[in-house]
PDB file of N, CA and C in Angstrom:
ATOM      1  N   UNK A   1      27.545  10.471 -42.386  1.00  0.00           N
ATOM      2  CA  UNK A   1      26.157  10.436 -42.019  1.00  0.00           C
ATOM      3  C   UNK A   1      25.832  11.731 -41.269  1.00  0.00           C
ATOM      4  N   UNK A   2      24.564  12.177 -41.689  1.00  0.00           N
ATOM      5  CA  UNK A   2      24.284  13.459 -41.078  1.00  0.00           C
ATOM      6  C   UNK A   2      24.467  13.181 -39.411  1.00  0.00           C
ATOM      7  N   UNK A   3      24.350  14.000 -38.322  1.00  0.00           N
ATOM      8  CA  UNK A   3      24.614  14.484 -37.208  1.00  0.00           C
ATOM      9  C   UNK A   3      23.068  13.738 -36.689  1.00  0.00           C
ATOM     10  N   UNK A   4      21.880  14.204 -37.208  1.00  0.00           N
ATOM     11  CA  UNK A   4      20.876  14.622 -36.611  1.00  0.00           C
ATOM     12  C   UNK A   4      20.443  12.904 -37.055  1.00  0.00           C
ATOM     13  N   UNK A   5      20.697  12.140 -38.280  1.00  0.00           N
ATOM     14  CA  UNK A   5      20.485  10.697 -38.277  1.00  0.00           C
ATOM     15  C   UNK A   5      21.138  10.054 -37.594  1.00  0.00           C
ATOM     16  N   UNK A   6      22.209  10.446 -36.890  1.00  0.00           N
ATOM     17  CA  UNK A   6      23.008   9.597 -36.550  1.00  0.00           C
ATOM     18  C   UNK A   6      22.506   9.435 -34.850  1.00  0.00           C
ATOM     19  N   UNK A   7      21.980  10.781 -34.650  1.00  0.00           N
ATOM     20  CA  UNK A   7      21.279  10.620 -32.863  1.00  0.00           C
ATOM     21  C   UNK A   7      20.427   9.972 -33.490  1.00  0.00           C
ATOM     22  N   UNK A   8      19.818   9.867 -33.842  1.00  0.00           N
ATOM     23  CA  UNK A   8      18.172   9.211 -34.099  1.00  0.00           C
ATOM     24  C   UNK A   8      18.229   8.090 -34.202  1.00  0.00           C
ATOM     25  N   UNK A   9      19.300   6.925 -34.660  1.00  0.00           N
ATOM     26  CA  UNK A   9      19.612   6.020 -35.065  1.00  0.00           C
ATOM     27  C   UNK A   9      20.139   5.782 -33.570  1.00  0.00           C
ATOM     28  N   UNK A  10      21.011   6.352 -32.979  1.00  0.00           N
ATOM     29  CA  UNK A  10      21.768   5.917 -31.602  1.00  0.00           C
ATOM     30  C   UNK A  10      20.748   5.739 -30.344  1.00  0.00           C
ATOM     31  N   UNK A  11      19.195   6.689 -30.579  1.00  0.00           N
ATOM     32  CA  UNK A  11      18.561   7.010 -29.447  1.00  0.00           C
ATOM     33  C   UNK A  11      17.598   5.874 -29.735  1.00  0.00           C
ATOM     34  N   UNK A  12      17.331   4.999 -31.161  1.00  0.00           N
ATOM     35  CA  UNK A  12      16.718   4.473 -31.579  1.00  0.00           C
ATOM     36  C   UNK A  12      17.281   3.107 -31.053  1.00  0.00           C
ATOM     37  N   UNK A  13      18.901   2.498 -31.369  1.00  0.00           N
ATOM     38  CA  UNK A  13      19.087   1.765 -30.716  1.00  0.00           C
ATOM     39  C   UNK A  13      18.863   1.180 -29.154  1.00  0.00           C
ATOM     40  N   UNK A  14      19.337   2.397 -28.928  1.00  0.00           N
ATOM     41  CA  UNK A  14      18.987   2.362 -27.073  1.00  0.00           C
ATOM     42  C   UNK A  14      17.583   2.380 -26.666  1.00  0.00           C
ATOM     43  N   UNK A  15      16.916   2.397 -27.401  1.00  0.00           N
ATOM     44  CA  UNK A  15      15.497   2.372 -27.066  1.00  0.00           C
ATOM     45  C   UNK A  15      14.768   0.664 -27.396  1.00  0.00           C
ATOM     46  N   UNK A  16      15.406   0.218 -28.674  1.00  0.00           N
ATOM     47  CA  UNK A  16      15.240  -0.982 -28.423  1.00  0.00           C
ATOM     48  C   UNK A  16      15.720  -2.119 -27.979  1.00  0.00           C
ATOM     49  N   UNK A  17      17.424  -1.501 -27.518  1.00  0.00           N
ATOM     50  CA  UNK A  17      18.013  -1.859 -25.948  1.00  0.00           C
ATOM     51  C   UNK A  17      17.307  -2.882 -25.356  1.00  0.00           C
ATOM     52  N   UNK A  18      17.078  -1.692 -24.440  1.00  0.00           N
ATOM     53  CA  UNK A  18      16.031  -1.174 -23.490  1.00  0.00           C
ATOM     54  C   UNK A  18      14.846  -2.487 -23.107  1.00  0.00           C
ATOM     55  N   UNK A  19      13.832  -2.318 -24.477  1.00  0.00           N
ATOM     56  CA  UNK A  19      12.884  -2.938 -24.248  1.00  0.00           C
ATOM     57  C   UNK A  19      13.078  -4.286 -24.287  1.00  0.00           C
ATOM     58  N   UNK A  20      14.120  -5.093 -25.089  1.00  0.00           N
ATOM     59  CA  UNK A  20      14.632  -6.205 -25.326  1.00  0.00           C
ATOM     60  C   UNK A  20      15.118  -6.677 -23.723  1.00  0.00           C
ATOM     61  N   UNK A  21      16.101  -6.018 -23.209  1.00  0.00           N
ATOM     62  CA  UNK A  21      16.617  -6.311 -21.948  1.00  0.00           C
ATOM     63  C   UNK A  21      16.375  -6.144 -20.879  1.00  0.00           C
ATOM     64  N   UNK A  22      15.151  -5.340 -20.873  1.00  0.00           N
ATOM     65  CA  UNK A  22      14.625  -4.819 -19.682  1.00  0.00           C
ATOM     66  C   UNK A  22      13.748  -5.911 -19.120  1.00  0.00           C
ATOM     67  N   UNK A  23      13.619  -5.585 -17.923  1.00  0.00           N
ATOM     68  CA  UNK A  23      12.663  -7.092 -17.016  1.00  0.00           C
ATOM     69  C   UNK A  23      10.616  -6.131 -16.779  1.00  0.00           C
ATOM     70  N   UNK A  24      10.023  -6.955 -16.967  1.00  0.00           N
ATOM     71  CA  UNK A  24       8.424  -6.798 -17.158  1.00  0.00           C
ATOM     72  C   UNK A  24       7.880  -6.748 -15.581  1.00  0.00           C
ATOM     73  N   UNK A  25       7.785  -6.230 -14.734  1.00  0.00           N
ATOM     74  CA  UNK A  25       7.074  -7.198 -13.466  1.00  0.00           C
ATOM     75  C   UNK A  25       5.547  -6.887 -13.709  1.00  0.00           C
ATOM     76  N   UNK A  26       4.741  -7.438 -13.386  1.00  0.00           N
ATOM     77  CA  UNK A  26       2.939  -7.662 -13.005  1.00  0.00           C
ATOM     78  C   UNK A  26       2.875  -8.202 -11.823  1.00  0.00           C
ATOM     79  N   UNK A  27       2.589  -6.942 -11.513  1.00  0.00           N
ATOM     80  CA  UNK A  27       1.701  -7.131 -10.278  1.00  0.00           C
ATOM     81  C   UNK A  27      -0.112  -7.981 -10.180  1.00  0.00           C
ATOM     82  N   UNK A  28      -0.548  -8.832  -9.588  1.00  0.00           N
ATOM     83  CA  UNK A  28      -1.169  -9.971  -9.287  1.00  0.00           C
ATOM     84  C   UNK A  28      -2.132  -9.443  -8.322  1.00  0.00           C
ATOM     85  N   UNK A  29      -2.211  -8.187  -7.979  1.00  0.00           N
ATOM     86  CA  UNK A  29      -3.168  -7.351  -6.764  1.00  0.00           C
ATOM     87  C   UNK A  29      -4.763  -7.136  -7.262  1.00  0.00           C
ATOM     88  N   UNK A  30      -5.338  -7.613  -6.376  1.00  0.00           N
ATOM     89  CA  UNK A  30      -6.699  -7.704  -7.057  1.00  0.00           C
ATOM     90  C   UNK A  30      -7.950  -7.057  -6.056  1.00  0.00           C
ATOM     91  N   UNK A  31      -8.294  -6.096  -5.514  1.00  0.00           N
ATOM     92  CA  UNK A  31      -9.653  -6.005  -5.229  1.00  0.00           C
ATOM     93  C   UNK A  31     -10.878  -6.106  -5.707  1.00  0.00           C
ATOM     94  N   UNK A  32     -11.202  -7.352  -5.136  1.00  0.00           N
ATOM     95  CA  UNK A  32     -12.706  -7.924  -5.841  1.00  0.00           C
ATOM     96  C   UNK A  32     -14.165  -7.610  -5.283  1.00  0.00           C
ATOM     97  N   UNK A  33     -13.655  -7.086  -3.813  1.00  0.00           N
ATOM     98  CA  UNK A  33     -14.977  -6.899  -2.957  1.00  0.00           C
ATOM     99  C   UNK A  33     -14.303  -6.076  -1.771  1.00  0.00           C
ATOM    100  N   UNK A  34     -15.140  -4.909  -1.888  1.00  0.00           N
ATOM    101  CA  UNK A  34     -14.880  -4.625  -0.017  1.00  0.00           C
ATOM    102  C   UNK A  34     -16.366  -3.834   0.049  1.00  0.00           C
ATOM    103  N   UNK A  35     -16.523  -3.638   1.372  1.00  0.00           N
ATOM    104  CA  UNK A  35     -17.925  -3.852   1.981  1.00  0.00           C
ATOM    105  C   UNK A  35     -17.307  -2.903   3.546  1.00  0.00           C
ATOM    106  N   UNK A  36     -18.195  -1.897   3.773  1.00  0.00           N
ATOM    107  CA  UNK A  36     -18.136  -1.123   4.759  1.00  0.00           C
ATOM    108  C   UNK A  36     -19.055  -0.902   5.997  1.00  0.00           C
ATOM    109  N   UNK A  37     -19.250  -1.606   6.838  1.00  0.00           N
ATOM    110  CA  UNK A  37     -20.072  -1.454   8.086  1.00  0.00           C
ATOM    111  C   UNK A  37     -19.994   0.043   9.127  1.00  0.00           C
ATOM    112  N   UNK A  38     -20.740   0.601   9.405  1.00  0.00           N
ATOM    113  CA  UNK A  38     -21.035   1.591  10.467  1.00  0.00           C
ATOM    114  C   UNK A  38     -21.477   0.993  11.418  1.00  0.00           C
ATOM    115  N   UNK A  39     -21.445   1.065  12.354  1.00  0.00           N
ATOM    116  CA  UNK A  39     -22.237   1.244  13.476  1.00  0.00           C
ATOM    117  C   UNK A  39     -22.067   2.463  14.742  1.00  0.00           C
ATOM    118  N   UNK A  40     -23.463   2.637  14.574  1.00  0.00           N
ATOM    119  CA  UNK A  40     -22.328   4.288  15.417  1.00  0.00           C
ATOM    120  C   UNK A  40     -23.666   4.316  16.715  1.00  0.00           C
ATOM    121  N   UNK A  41     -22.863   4.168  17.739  1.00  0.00           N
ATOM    122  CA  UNK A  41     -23.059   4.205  19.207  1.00  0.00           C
ATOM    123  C   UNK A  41     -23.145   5.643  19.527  1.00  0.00           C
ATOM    124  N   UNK A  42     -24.003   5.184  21.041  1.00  0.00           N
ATOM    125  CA  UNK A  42     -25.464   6.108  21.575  1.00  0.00           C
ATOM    126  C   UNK A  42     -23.914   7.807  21.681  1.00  0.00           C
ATOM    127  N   UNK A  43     -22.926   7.403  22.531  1.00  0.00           N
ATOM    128  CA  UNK A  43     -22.151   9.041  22.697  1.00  0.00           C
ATOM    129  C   UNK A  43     -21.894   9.402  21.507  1.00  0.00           C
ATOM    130  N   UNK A  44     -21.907   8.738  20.394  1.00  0.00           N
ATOM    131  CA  UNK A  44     -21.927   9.679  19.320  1.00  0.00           C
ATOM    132  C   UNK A  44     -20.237   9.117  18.162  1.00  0.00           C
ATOM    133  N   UNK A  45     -19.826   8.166  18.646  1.00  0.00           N
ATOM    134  CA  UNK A  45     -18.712   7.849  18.332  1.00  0.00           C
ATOM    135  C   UNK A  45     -19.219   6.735  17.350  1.00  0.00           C
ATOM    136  N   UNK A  46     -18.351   5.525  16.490  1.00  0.00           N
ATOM    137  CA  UNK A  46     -18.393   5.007  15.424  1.00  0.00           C
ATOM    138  C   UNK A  46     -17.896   3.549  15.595  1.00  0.00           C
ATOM    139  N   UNK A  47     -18.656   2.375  15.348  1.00  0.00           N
ATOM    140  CA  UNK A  47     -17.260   1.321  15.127  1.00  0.00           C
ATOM    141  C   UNK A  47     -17.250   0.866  13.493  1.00  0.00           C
ATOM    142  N   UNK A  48     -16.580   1.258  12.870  1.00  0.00           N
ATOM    143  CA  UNK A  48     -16.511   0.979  11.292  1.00  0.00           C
ATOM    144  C   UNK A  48     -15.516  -0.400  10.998  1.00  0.00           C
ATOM    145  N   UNK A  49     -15.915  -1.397  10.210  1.00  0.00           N
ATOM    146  CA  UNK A  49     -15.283  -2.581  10.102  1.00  0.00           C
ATOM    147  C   UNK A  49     -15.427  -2.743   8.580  1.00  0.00           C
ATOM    148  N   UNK A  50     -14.287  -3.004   8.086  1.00  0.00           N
ATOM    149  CA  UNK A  50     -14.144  -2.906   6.716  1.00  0.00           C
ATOM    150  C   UNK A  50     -13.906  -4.611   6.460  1.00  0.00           C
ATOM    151  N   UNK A  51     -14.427  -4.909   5.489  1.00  0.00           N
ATOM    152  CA  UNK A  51     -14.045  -6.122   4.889  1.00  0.00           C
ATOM    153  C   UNK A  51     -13.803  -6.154   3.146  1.00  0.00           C
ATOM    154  N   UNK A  52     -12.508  -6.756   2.976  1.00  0.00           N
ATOM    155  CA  UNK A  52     -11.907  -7.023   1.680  1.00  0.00           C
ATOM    156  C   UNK A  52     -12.114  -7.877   1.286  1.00  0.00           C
ATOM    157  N   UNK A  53     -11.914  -8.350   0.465  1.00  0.00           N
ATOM    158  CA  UNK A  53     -11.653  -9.597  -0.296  1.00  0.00           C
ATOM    159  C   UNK A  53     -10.287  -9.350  -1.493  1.00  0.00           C
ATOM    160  N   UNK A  54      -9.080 -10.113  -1.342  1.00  0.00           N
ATOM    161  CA  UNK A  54      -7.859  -9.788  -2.082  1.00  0.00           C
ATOM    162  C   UNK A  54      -7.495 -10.373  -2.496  1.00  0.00           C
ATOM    163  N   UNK A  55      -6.468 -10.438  -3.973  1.00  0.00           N
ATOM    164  CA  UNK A  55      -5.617 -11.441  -4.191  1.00  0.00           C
ATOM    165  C   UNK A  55      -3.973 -10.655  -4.691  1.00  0.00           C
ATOM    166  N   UNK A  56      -3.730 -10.870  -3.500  1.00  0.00           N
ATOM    167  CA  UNK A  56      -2.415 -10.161  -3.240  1.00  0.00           C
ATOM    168  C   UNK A  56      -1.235 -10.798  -3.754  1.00  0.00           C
ATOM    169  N   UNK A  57      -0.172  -9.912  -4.247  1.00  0.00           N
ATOM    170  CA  UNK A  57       1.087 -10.718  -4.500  1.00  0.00           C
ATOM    171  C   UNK A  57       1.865 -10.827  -2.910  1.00  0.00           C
ATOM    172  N   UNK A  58       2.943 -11.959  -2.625  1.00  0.00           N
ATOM    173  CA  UNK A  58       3.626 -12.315  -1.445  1.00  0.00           C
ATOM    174  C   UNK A  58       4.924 -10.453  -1.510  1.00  0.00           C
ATOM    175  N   UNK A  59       4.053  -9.885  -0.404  1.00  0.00           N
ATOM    176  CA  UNK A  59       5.986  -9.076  -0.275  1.00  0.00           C
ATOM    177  C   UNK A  59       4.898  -7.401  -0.685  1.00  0.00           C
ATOM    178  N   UNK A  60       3.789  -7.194  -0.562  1.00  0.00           N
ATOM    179  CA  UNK A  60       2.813  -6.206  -1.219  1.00  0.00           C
ATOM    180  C   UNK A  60       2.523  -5.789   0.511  1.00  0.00           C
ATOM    181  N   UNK A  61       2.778  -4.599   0.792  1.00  0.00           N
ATOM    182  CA  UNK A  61       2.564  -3.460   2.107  1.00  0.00           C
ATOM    183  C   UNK A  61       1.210  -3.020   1.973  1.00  0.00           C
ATOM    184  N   UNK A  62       0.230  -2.774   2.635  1.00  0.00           N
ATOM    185  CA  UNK A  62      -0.926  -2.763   1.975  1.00  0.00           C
ATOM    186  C   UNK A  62      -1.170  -1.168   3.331  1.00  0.00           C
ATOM    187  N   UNK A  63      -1.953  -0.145   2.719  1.00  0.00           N
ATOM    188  CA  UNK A  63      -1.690   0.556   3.958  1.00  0.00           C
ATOM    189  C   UNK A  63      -3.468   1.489   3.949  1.00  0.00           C
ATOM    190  N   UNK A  64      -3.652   2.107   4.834  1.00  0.00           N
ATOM    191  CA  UNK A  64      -5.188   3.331   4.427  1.00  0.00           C
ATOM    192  C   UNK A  64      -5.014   4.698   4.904  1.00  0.00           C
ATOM    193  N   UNK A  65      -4.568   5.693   4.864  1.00  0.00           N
ATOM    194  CA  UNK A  65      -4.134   6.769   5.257  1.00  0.00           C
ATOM    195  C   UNK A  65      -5.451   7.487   5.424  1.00  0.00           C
ATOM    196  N   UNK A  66      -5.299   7.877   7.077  1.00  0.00           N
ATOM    197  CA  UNK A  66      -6.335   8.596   7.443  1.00  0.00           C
ATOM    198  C   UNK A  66      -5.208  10.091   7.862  1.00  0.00           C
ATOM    199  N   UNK A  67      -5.831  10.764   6.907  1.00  0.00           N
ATOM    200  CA  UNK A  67      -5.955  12.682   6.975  1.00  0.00           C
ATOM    201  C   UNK A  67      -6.976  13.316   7.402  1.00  0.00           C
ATOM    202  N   UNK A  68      -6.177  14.296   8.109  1.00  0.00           N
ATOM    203  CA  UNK A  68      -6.869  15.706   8.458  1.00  0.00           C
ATOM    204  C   UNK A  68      -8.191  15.205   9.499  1.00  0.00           C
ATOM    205  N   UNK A  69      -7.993  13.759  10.343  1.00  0.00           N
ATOM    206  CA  UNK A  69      -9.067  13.847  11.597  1.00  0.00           C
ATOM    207  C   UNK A  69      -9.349  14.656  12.656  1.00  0.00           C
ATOM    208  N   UNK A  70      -8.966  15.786  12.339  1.00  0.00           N
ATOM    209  CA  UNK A  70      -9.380  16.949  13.035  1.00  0.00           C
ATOM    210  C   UNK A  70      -9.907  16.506  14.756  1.00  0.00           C
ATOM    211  N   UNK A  71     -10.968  16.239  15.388  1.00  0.00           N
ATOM    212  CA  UNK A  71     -11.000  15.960  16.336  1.00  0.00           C
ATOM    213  C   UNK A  71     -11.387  14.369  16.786  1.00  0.00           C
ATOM    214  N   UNK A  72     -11.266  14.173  15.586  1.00  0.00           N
ATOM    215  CA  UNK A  72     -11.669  12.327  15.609  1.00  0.00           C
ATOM    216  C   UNK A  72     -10.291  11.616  16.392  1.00  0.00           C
ATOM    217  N   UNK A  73     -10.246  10.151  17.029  1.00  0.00           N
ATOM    218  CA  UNK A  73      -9.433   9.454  17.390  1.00  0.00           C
ATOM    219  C   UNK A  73      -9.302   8.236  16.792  1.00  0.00           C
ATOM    220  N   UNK A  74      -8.667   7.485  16.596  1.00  0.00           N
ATOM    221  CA  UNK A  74      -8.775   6.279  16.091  1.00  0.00           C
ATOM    222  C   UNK A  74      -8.294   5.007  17.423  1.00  0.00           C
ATOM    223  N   UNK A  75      -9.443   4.897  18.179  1.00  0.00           N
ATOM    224  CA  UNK A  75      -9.334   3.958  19.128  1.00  0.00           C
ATOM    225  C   UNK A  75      -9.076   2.505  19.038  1.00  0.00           C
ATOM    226  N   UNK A  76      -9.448   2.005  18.284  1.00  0.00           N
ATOM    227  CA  UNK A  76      -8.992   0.176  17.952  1.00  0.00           C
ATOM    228  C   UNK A  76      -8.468   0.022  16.284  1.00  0.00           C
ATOM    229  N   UNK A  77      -7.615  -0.840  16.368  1.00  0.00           N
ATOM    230  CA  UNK A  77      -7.436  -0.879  15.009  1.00  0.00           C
ATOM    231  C   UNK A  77      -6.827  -2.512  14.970  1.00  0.00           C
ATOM    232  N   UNK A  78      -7.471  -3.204  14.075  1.00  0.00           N
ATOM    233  CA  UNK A  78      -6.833  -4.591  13.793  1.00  0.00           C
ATOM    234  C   UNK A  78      -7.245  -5.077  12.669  1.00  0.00           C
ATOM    235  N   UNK A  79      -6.286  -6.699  12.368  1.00  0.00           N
ATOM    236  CA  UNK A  79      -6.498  -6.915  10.540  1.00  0.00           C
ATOM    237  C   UNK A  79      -6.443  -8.220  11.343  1.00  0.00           C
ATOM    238  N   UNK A  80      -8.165  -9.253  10.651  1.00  0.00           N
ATOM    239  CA  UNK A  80      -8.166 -10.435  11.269  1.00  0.00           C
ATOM    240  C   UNK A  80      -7.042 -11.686  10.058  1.00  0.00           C
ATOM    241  N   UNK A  81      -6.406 -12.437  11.802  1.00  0.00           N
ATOM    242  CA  UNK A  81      -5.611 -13.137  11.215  1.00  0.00           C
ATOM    243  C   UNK A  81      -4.401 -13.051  11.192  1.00  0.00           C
ATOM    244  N   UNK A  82      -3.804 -11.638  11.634  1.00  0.00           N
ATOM    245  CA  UNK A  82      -2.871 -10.762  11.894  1.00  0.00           C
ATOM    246  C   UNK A  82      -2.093 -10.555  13.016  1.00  0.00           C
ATOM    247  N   UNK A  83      -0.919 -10.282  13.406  1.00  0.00           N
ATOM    248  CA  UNK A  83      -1.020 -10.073  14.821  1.00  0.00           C
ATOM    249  C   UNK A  83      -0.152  -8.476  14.698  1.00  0.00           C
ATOM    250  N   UNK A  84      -0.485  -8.107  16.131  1.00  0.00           N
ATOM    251  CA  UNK A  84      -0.192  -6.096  15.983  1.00  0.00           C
ATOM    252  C   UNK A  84       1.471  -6.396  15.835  1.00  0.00           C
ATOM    253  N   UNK A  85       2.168  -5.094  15.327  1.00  0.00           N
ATOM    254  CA  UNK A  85       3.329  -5.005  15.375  1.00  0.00           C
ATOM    255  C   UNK A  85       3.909  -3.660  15.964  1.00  0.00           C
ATOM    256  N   UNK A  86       3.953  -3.389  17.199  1.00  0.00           N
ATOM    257  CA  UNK A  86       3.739  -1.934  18.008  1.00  0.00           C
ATOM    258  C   UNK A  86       4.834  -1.960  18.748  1.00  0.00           C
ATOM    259  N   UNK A  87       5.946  -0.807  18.531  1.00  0.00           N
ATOM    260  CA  UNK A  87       5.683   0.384  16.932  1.00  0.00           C
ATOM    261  C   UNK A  87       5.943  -0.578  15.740  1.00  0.00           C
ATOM    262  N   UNK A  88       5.078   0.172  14.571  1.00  0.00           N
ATOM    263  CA  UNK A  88       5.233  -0.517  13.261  1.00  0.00           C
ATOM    264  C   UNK A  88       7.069  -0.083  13.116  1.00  0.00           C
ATOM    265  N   UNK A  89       8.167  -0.999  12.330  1.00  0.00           N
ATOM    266  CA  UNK A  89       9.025  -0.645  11.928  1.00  0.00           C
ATOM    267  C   UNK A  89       8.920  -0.136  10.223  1.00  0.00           C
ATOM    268  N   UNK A  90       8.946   1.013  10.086  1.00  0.00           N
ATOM    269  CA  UNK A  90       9.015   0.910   8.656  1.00  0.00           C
ATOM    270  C   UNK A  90      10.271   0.288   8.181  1.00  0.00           C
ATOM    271  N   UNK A  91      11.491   0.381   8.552  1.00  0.00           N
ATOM    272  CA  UNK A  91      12.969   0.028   8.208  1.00  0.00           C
ATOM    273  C   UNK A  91      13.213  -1.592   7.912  1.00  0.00           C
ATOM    274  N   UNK A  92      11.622  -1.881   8.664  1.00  0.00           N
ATOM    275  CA  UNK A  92      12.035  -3.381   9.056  1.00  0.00           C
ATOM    276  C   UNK A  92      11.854  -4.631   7.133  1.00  0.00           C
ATOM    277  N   UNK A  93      12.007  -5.473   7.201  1.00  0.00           N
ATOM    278  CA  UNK A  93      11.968  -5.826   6.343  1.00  0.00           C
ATOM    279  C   UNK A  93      10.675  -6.312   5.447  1.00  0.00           C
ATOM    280  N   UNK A  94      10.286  -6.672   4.247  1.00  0.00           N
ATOM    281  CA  UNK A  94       8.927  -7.455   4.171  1.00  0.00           C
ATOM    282  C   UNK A  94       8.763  -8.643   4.852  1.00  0.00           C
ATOM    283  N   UNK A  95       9.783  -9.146   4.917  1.00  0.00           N
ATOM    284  CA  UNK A  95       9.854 -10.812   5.683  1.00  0.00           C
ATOM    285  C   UNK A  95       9.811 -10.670   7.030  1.00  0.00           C
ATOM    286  N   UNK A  96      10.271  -9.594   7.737  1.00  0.00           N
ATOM    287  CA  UNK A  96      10.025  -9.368   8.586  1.00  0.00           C
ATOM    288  C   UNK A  96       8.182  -8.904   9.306  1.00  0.00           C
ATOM    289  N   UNK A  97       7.698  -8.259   8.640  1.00  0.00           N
ATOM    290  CA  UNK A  97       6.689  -7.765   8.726  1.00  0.00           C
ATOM    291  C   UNK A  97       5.257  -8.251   8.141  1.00  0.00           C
ATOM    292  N   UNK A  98       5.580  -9.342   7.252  1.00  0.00           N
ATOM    293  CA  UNK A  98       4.715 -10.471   7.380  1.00  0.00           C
ATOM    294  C   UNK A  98       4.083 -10.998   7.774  1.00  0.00           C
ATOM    295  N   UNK A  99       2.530 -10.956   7.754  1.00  0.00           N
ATOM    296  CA  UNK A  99       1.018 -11.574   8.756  1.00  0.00           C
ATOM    297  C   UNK A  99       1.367 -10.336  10.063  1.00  0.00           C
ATOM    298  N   UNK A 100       1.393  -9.445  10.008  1.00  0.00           N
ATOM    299  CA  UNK A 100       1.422  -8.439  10.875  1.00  0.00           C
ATOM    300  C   UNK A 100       0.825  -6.833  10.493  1.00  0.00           C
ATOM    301  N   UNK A 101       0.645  -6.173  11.499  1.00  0.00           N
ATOM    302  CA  UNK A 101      -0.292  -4.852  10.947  1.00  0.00           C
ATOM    303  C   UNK A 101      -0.018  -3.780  12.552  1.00  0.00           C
ATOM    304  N   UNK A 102       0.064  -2.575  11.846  1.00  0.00           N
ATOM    305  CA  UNK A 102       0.195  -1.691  12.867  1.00  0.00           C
ATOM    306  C   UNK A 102      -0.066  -0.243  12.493  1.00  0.00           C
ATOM    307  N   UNK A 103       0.614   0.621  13.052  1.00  0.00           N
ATOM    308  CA  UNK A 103      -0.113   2.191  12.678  1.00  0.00           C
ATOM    309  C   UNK A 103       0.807   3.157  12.743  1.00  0.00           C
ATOM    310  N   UNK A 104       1.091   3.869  11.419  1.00  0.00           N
ATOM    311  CA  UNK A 104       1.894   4.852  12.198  1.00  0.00           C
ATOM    312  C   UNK A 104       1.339   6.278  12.136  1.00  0.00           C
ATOM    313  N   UNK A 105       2.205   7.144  13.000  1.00  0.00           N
ATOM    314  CA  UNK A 105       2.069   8.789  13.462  1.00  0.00           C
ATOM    315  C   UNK A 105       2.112   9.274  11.806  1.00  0.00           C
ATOM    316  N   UNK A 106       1.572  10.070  11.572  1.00  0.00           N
ATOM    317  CA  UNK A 106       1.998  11.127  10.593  1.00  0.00           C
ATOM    318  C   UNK A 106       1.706  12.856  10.705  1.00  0.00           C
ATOM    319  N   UNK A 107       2.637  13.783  10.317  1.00  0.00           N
ATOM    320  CA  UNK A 107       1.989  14.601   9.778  1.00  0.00           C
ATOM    321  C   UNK A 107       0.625  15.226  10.124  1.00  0.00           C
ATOM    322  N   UNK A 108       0.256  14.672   9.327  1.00  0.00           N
ATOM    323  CA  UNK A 108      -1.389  14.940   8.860  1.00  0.00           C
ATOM    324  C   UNK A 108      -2.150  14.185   9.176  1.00  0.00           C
ATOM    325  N   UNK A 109      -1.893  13.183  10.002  1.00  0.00           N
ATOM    326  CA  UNK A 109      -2.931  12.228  10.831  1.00  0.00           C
ATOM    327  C   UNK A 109      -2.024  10.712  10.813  1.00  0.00           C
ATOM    328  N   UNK A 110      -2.794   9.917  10.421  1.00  0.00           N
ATOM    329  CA  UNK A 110      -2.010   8.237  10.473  1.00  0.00           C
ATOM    330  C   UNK A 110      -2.254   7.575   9.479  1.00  0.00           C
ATOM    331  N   UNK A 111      -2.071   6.294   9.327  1.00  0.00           N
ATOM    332  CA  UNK A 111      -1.403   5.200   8.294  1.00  0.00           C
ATOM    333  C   UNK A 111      -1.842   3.679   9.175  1.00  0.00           C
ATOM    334  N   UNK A 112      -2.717   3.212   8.776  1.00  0.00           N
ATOM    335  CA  UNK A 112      -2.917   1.630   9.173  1.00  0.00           C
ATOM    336  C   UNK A 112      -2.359   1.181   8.100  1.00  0.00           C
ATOM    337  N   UNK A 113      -1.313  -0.069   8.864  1.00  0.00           N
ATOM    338  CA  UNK A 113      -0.955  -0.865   7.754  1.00  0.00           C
ATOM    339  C   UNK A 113      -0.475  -2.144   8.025  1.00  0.00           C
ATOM    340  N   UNK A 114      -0.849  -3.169   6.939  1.00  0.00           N
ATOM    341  CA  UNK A 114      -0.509  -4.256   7.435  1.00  0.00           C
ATOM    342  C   UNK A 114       0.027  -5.029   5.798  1.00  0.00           C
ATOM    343  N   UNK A 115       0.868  -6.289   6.376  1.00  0.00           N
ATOM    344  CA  UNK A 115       1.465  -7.085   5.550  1.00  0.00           C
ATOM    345  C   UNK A 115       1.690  -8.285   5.190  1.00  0.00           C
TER     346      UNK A 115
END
């Protein structure tokens, strides 16, 4: 058998391997609604309250990365229903970190996140 049928045939097998034995996951993550409030007070500062609506899979890190706030602060931060987890562990587990939410340092600004 030629050389060049014979990869084609071998790369062909392994390809339908592959798809035969391989495992499918679907993810179940759904944003159906979110809705953004301002309110921005007399010194000039902001209280912004976000509301979702989700249908999350169990064990899904959910996070919002705020970049480049230049002179902005991020003074309160919470997820109702939740309780803080301060410092967030990233290392820590999903089961661990479960109905909990916290914030971390970055770089380039921070990371709210909750689970």
């Amino acid at each position: 058998m030629n050389k060049r049928v014979s990869r084609s045939l071998g790369i062909g097998a392994a390809f339908l391997f592959s798809m035969v034995f391989s495992e499918t996951v679907f993810a179940e993550n759904e944003l159906s609604d979110m809705r953004i409030e301002i309110e921005l007070q007399e010194d000039g500062s902001g209280i912004v309250t976000e509301h979702r609506k989700m249908n999350m899979d169990d064990g899904t890190e959910l996070y919002i990365v705020l970049d480049d706030l230049q002179d902005s602060k991020l003074l309160d931060f919470s997820v109702a229903g939740f309780q803080e987890l301060e410092p967030w562990d990233s290392d820590a587990s999903l089961e661990e970190k479960a109905g909990h939410y916290g914030t971390i340092g970055t770089d380039d600004g921070l990371e709210l996140i909750w689970v």
